[in-house]
Protein backbone atom coordinates (compact mmCIF):
# COMPACT_ATOMS: atom_id res chain seq x y z
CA UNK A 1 87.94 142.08 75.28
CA UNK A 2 87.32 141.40 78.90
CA UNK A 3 89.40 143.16 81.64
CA UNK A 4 88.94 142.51 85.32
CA UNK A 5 89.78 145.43 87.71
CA UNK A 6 90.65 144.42 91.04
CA UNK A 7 88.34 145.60 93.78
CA UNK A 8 89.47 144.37 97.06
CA UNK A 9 89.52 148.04 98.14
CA UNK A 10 90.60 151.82 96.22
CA UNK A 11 89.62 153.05 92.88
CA UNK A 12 88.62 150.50 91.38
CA UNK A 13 84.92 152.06 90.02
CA UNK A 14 87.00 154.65 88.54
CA UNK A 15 88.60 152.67 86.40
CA UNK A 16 85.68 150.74 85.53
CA UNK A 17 83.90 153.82 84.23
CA UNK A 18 86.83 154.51 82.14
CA UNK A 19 87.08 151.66 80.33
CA UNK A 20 83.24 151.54 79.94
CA UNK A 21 83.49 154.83 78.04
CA UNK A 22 86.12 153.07 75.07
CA UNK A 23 83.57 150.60 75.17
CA UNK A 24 85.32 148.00 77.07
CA UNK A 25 83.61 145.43 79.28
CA UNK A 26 85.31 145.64 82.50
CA UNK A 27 83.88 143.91 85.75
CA UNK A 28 85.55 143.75 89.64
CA UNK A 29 87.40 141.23 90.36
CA UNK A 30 86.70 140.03 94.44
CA UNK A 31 88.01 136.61 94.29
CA UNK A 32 89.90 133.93 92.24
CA UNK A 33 86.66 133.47 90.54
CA UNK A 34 87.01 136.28 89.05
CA UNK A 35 90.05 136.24 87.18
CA UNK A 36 88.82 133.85 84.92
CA UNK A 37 88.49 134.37 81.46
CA UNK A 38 89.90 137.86 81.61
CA UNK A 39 92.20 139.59 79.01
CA UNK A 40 93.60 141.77 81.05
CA UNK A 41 93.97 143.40 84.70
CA UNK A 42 93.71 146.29 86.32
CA UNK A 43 95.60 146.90 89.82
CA UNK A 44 94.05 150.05 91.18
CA UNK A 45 95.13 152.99 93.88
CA UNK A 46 94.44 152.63 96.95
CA UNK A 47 95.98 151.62 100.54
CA UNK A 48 99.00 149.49 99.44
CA UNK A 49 99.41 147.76 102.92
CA UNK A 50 95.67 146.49 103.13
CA UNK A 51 95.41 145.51 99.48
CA UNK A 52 98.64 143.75 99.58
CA UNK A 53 97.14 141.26 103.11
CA UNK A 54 93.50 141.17 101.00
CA UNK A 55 95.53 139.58 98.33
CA UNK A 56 97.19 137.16 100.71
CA UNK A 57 94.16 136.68 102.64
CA UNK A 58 91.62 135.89 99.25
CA UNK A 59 94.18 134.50 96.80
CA UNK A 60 95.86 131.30 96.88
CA UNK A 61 99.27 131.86 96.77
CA UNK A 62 101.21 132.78 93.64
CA UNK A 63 97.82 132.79 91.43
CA UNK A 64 98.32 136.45 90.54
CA UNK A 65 101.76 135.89 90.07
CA UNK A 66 101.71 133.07 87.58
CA UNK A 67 99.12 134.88 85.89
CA UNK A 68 101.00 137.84 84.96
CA UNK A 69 104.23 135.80 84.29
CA UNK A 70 101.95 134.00 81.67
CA UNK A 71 102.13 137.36 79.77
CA UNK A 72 98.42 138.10 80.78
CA UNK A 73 98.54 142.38 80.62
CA UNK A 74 98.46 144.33 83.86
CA UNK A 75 98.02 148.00 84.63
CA UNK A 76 99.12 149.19 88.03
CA UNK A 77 97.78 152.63 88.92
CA UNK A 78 99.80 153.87 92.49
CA UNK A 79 99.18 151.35 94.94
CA UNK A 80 99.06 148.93 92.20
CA UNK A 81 102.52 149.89 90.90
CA UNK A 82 103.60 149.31 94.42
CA UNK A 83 102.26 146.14 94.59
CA UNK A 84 103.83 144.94 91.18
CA UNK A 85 107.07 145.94 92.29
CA UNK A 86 109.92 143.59 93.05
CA UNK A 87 111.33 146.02 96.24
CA UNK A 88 109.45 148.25 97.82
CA UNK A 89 110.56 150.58 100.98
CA UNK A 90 107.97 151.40 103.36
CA UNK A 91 105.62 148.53 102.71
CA UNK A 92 104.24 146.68 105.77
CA UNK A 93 103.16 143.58 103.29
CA UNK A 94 104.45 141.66 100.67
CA UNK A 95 104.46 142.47 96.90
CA UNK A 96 103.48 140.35 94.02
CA UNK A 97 106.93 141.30 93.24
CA UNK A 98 106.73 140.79 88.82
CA UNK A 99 108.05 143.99 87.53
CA UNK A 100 111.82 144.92 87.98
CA UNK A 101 111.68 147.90 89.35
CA UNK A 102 111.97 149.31 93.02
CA UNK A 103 108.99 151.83 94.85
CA UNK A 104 109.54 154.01 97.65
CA UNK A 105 105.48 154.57 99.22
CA UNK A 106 104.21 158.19 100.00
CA UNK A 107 107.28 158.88 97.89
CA UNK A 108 106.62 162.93 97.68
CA UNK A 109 104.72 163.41 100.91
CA UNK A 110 101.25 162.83 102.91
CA UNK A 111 97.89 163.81 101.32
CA UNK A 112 98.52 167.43 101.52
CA UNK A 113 101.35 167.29 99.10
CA UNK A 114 99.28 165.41 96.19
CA UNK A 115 99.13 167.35 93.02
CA UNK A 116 98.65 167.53 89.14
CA UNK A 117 101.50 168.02 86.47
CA UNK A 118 101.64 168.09 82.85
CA UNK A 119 103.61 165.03 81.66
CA UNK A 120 105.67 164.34 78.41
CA UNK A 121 104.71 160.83 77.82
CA UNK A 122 105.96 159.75 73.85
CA UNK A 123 103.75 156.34 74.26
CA UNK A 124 100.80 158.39 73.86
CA UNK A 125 102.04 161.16 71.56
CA UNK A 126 100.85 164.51 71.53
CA UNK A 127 99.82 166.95 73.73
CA UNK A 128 100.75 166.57 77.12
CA UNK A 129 99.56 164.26 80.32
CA UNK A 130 97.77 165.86 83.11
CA UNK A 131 98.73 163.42 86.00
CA UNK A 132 97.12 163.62 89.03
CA UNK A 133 99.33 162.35 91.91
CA UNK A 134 97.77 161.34 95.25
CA UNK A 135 100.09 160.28 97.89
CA UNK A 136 102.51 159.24 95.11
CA UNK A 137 105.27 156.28 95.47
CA UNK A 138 108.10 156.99 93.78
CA UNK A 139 110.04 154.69 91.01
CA UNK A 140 113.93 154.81 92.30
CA UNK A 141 114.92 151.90 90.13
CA UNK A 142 114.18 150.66 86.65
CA UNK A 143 115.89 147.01 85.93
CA UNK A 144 117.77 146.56 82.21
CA UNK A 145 114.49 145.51 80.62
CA UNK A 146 112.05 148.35 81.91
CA UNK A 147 111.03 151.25 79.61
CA UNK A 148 110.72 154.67 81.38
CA UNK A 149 107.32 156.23 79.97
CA UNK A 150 107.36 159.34 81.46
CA UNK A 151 109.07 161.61 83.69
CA UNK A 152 108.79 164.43 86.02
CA UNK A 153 110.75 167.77 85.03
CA UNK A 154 113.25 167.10 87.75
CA UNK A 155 113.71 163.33 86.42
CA UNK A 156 111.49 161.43 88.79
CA UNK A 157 110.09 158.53 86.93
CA UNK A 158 106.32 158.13 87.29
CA UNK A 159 105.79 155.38 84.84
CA UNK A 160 107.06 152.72 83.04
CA UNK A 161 106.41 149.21 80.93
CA UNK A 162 108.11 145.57 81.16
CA UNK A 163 106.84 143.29 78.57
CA UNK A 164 103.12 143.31 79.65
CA UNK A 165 103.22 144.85 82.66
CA UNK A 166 102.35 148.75 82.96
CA UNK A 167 102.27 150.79 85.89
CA UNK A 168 101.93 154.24 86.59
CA UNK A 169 102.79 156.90 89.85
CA UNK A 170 99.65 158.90 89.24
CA UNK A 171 96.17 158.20 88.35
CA UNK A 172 94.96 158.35 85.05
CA UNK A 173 91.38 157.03 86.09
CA UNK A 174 90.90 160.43 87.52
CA UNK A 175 91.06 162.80 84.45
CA UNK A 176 88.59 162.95 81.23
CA UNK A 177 92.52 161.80 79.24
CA UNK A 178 91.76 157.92 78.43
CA UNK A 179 95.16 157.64 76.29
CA UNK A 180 96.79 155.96 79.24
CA UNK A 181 93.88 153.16 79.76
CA UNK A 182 93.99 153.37 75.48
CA UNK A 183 97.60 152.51 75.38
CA UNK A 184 97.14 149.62 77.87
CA UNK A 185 94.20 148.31 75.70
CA UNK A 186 96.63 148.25 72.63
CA UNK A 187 98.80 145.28 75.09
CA UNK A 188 95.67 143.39 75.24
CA UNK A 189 94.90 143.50 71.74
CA UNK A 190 98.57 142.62 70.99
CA UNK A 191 98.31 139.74 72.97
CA UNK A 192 94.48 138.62 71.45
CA UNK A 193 95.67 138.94 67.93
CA UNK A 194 99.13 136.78 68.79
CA UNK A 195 97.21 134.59 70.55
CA UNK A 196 94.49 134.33 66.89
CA UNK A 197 96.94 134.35 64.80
């Protein structure tokens, strides 16, 4: 299992290290190069507006996009659930636009307002999610075929699946808790063994 983590700019070492500890060869992915080969992707945090022009800038056009509609799995982690998006407010870019849902950036304040918060999440069973959120967006619309993976108390959605897509509000890359990078592995390996059998 190979999974490329996209390091134009952000936190992408973080994930890296992650994966590396459930034994999972992970490597940055800089250029079109890169995506080669892989098995799956990871869309880190970061600045949303920058990573958004590097894509445009580095990346033919649509080569992400076709990817990802070819069923290859993605994991977006805040700025890279922003960038998955297919409407985001506040973005001074465009999208890759693959997962129905809609983003509001910043979506619970500047940096001063980040915190942590114990989530329900059933995908990854028992106990609780500590999510840490860092100049959050915000999910304000989930299409017909999105599942809702977890929520704040007050009903905010921070996360949520289509098909092979998962993103996240918060970032898991930043707690000793892999169950959110394990339950994206278990995509991957869905896909492998379709794709063996």
């Amino acid at each position: 299992m190979k999974v490329g983590v996209l390091a134009l700019q952000g936190g992408f070492a973080e994930h890296i290290a992650a994966l590396g500890r459930l034994g999972v060869e992970a490597f940055t992915v800089r250029l079109p190069a890169g995506l080669k080969g892989i098995d799956g992707l990871v869309i880190p945090g970061g600045e949303s507006t920058t990573v958004s022009k590097l894509i445009r800038d580095y990346f033919p056009a649509d080569d992400l996009n076709r990817l990802i509609a070819g069923g290859l799995p993605v994991l977006g982690t805040c700025a890279g659930m922003i960038l998955l998006a297919k409407e985001v407010s506040g973005l001074d870019g465009q999208p890759l636009g693959t997962m129905d849902i809609k983003v509001r950036r910043n979506g619970f304040g500047r940096q001063v307002d980040s915190f942590e918060a114990d989530l329900v999440v059933p995908a990854l069973g028992e106990p609780s999610f500590r999510a840490v959120f860092i100049r959050a967006p915000v999910i304000e619309y989930v299409g017909e075929g999105v599942e809702i993976l977890a929520r704040l108390p007050d009903g905010t959605v921070v996360a949520a699946r289509e098909k092979n897509m998962v993103v996240a509000a918060f970032h898991p890359e930043l707690t000793p808790d892999l169950r959110f990078h394990e339950y994206f592995l278990t995509l991957i390996g869905n896909k492998l063994e379709a794709k063996a059998a």
